[in-house]
N, C-alpha and C. Protein backbone atom coordinates (compact mmCIF):
# COMPACT_ATOMS: atom_id res chain seq x y z
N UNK A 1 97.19 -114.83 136.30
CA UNK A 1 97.45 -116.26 136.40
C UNK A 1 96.48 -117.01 135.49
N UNK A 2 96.94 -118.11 134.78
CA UNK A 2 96.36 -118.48 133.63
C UNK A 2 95.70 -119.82 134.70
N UNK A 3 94.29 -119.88 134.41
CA UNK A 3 93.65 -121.05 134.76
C UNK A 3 92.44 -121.38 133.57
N UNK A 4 92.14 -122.77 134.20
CA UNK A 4 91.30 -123.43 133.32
C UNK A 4 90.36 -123.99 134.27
N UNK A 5 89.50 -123.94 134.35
CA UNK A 5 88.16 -125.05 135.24
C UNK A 5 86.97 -125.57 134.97
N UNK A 6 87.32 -126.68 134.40
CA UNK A 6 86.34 -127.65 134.24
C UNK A 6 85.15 -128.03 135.28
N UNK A 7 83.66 -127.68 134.53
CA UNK A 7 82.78 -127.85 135.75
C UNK A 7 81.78 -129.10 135.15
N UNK A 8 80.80 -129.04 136.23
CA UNK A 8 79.66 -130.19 135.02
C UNK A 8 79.73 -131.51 135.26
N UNK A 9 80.57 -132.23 135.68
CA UNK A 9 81.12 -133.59 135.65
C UNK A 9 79.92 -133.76 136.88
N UNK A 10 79.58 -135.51 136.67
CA UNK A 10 78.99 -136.02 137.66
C UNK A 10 78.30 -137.63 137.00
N UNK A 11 77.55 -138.07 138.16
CA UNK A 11 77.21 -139.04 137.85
C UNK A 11 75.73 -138.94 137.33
N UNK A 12 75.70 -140.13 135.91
CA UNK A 12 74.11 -139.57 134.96
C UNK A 12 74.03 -141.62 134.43
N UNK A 13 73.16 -141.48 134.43
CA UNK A 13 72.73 -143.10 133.72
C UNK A 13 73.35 -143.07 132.13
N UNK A 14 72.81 -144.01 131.66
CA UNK A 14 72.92 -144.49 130.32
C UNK A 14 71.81 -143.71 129.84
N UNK A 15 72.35 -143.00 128.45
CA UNK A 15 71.38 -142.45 127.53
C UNK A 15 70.69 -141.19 128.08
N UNK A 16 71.46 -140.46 129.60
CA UNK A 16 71.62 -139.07 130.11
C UNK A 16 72.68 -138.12 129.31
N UNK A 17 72.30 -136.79 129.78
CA UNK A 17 72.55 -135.92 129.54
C UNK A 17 73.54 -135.33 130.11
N UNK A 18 74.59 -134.54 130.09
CA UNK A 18 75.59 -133.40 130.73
C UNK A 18 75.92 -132.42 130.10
N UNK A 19 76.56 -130.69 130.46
CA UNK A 19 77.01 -130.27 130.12
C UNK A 19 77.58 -129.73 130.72
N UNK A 20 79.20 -130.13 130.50
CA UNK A 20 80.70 -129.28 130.53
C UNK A 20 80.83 -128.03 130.21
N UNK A 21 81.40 -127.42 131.36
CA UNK A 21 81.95 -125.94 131.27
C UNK A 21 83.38 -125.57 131.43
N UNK A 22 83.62 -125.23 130.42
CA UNK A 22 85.57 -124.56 131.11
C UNK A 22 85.82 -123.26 131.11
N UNK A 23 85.94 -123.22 132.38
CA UNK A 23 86.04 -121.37 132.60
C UNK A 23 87.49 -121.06 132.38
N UNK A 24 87.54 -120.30 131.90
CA UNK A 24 89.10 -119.34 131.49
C UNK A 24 89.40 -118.36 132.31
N UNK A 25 90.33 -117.99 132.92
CA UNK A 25 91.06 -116.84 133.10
C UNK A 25 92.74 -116.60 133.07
N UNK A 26 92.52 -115.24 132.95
CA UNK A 26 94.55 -115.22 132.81
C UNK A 26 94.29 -115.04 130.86
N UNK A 27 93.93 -115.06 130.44
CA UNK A 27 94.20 -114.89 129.05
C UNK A 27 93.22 -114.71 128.17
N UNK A 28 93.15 -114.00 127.33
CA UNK A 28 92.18 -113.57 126.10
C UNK A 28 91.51 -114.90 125.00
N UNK A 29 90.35 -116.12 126.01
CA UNK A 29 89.82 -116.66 125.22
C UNK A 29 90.11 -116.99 123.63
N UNK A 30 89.58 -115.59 122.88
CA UNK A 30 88.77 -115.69 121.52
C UNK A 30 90.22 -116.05 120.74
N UNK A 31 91.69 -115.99 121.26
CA UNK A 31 92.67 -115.95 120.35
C UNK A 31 92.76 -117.87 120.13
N UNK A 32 92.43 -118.47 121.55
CA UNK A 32 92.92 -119.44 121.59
C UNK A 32 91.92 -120.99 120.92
N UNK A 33 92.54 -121.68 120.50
CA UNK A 33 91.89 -123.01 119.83
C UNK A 33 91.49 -123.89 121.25
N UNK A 34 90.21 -124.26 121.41
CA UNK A 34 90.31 -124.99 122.26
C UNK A 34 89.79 -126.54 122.31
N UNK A 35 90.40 -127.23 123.02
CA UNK A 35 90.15 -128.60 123.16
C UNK A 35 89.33 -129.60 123.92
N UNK A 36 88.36 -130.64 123.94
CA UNK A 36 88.01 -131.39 124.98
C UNK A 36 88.86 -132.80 124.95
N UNK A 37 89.25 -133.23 125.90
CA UNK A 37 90.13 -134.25 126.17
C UNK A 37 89.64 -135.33 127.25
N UNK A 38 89.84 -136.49 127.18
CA UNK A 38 89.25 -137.70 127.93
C UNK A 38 90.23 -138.85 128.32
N UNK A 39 90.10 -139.23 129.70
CA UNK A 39 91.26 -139.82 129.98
C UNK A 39 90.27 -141.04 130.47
N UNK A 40 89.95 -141.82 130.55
CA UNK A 40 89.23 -143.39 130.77
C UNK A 40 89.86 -144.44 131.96
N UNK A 41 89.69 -145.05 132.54
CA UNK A 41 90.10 -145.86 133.20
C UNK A 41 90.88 -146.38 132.65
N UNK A 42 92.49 -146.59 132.80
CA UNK A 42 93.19 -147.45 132.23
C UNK A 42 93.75 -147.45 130.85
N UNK A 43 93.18 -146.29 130.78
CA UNK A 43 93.23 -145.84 128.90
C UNK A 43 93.99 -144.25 129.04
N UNK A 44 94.80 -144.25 127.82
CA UNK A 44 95.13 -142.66 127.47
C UNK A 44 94.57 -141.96 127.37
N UNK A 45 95.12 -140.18 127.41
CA UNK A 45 94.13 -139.29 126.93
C UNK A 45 94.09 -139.23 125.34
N UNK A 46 92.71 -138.80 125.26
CA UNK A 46 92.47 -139.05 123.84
C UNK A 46 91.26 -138.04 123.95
N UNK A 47 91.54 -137.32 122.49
CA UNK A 47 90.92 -136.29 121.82
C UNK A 47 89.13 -136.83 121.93
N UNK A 48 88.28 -135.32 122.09
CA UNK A 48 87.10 -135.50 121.94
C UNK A 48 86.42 -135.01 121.11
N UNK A 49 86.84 -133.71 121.33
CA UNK A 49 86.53 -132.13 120.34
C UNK A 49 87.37 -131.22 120.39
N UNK A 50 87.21 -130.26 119.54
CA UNK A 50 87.76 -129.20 118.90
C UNK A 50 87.27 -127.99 118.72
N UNK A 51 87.35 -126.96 118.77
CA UNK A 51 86.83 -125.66 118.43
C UNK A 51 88.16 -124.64 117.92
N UNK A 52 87.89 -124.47 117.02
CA UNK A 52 89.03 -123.28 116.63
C UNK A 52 88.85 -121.52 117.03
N UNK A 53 89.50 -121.32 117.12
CA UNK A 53 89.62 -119.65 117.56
C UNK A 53 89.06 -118.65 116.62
N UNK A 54 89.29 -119.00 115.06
CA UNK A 54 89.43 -117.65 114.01
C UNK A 54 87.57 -118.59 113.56
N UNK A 55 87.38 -119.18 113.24
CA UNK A 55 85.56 -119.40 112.38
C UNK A 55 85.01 -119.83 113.53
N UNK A 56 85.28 -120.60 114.57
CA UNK A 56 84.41 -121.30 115.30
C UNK A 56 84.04 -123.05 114.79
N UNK A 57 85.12 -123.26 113.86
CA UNK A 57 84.72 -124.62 113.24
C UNK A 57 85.38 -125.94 114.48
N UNK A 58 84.33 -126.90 114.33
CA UNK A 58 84.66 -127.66 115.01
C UNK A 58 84.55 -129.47 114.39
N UNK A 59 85.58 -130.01 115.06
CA UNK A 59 86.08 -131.62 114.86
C UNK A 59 85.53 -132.88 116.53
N UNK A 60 84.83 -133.84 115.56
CA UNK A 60 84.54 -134.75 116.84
C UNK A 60 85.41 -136.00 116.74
N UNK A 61 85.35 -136.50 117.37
CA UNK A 61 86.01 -137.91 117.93
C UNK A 61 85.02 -138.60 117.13
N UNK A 62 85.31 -139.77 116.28
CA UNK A 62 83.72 -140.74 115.81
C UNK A 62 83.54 -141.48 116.57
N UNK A 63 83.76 -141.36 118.02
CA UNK A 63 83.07 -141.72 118.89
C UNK A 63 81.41 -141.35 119.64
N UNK A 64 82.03 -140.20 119.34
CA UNK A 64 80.99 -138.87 119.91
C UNK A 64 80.20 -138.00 119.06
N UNK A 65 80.90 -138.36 117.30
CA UNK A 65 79.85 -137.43 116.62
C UNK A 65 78.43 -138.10 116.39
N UNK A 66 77.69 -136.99 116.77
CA UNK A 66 76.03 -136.64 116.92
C UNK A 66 75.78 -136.71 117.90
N UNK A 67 76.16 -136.83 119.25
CA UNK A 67 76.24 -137.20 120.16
C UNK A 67 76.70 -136.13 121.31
N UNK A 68 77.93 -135.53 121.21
CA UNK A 68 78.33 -134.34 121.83
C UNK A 68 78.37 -133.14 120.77
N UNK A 69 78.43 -131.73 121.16
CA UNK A 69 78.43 -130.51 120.95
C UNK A 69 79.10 -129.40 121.66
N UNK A 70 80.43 -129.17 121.04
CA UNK A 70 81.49 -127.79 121.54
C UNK A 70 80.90 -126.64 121.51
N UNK A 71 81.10 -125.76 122.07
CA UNK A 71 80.57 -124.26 121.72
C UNK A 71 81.59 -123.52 122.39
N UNK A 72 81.70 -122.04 122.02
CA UNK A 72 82.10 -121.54 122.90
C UNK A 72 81.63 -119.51 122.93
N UNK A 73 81.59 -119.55 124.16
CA UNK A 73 81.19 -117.79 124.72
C UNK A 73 82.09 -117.25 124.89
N UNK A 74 83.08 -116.51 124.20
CA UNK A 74 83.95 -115.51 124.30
C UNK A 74 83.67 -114.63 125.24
N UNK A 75 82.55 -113.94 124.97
CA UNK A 75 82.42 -112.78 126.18
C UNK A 75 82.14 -113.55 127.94
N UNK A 76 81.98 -115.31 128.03
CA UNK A 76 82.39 -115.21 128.83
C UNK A 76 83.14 -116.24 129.45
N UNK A 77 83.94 -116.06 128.33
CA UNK A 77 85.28 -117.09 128.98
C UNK A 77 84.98 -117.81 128.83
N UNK A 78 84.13 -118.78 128.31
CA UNK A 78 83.57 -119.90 128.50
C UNK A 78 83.39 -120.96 127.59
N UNK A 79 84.10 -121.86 127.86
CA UNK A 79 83.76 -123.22 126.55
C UNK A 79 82.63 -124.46 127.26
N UNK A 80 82.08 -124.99 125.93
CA UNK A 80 81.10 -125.72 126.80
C UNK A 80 81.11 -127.32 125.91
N UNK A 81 80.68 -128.56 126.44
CA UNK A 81 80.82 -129.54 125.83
C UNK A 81 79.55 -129.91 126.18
N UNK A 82 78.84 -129.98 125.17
CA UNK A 82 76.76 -130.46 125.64
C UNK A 82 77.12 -131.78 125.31
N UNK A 83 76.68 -133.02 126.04
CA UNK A 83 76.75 -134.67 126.37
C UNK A 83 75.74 -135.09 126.31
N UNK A 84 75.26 -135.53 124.64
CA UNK A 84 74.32 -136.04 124.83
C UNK A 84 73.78 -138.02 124.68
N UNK A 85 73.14 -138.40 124.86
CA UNK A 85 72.87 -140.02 124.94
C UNK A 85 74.18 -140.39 125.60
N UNK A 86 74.10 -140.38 126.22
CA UNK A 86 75.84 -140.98 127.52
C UNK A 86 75.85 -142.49 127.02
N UNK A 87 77.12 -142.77 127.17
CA UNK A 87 77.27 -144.18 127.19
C UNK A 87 78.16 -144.53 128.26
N UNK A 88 77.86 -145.83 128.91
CA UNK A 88 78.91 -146.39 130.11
C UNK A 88 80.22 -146.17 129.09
N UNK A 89 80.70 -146.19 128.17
CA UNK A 89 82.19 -146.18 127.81
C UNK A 89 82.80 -144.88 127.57
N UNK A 90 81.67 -143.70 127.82
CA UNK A 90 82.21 -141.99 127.81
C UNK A 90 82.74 -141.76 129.52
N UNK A 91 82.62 -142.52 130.58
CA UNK A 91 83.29 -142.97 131.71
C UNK A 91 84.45 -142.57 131.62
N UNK A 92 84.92 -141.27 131.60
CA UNK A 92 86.35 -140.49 131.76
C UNK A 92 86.45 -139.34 132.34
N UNK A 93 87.41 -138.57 132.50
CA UNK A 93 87.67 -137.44 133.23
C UNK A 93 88.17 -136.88 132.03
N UNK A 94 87.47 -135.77 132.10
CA UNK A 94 87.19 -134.55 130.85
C UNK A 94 87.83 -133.57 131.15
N UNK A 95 88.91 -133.32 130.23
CA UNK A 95 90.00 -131.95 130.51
C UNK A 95 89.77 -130.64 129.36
N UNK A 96 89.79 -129.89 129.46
CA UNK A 96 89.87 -128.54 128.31
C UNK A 96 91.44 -128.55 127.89
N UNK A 97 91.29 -127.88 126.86
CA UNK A 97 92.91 -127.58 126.38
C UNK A 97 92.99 -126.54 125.99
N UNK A 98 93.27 -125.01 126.02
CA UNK A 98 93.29 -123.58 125.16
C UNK A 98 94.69 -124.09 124.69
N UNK A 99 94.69 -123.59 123.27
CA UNK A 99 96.10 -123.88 122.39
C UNK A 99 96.21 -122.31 121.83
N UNK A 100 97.56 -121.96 121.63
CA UNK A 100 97.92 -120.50 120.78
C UNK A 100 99.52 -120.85 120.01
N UNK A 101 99.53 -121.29 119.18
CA UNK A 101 100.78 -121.35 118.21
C UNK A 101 101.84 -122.21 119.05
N UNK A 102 101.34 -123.15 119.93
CA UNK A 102 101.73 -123.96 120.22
C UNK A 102 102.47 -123.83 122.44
N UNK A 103 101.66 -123.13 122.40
CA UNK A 103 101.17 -122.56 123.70
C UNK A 103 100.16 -123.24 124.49
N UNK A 104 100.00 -124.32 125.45
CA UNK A 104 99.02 -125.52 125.87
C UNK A 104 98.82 -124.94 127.08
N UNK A 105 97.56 -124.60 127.71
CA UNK A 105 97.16 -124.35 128.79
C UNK A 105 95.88 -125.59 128.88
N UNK A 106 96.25 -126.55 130.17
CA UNK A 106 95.41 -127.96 130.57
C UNK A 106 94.19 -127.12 131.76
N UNK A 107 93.35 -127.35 131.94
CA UNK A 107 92.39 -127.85 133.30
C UNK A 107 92.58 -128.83 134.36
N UNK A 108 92.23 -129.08 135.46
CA UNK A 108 92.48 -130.12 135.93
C UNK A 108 91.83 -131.44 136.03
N UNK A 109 90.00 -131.23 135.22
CA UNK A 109 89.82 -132.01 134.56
C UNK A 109 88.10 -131.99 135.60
N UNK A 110 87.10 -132.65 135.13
CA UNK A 110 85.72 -132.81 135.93
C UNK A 110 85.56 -134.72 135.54
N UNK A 111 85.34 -135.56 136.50
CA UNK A 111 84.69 -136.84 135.90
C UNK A 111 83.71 -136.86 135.86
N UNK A 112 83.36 -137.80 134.91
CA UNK A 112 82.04 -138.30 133.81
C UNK A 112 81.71 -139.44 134.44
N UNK A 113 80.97 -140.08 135.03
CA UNK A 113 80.46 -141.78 134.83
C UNK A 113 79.07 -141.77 134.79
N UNK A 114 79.30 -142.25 133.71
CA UNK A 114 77.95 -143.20 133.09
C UNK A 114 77.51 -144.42 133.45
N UNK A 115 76.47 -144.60 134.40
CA UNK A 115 76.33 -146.07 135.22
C UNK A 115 75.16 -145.83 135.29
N UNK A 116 74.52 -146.81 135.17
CA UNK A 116 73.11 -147.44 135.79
C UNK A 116 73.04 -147.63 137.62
């Protein structure tokens, strides 16, 4: 059974720290491209990051570049999103995405708020 689980989410001030975990199972990681995704109060989901499957190259949101950092551990399932200097407007619920030639496996997502 293919799952995704987003961990990490919680509440951190302004100009705190987090880091996101998405655990995999049901399927062979290293093939798949994976995604961070953000859904906001009142707002769509919208792209954060990127990690590709075959180099490990990765794409930010210019929201978030210098700011956040994708990685990911093949051997253990594991993608990670490091959050750094938070801002009250990164205030979303953070989903993973594994992609394979057009094959979408979602998470159910961890929330973020950034509050004083």
């Amino acid at each position: 059974q293919v799952q995704l689980v987003e961990s990490g989410g919680g509440l951190v001030q302004p100009g705190g720290s987090l880091r996101l975990s998405c655990a995999v199972s049901g399927f062979t990681l290293e093939y798949y491209a994976i995604g961070w995704f953000c859904r906001a109060p009142g707002k769509g989901r919208e792209g954060v990051s990127f990690i590709s499957s075959a180099d490990g190259s990765t794409e930010y949101a210019d929201s978030v570049k210098g700011r956040f950092t994708i990685s990911r551990d093949n051997t253990k399932n594991t993608v990670y999103l490091q959050m750094n200097s938070l801002k009250p407007e990164d205030t979303a619920v953070y989903y993973c995405r594994a992609s394979y030639y057009g094959i979408n496996y979602w998470g159910k997502g961890t929330l973020v708020t950034v509050s004083s």
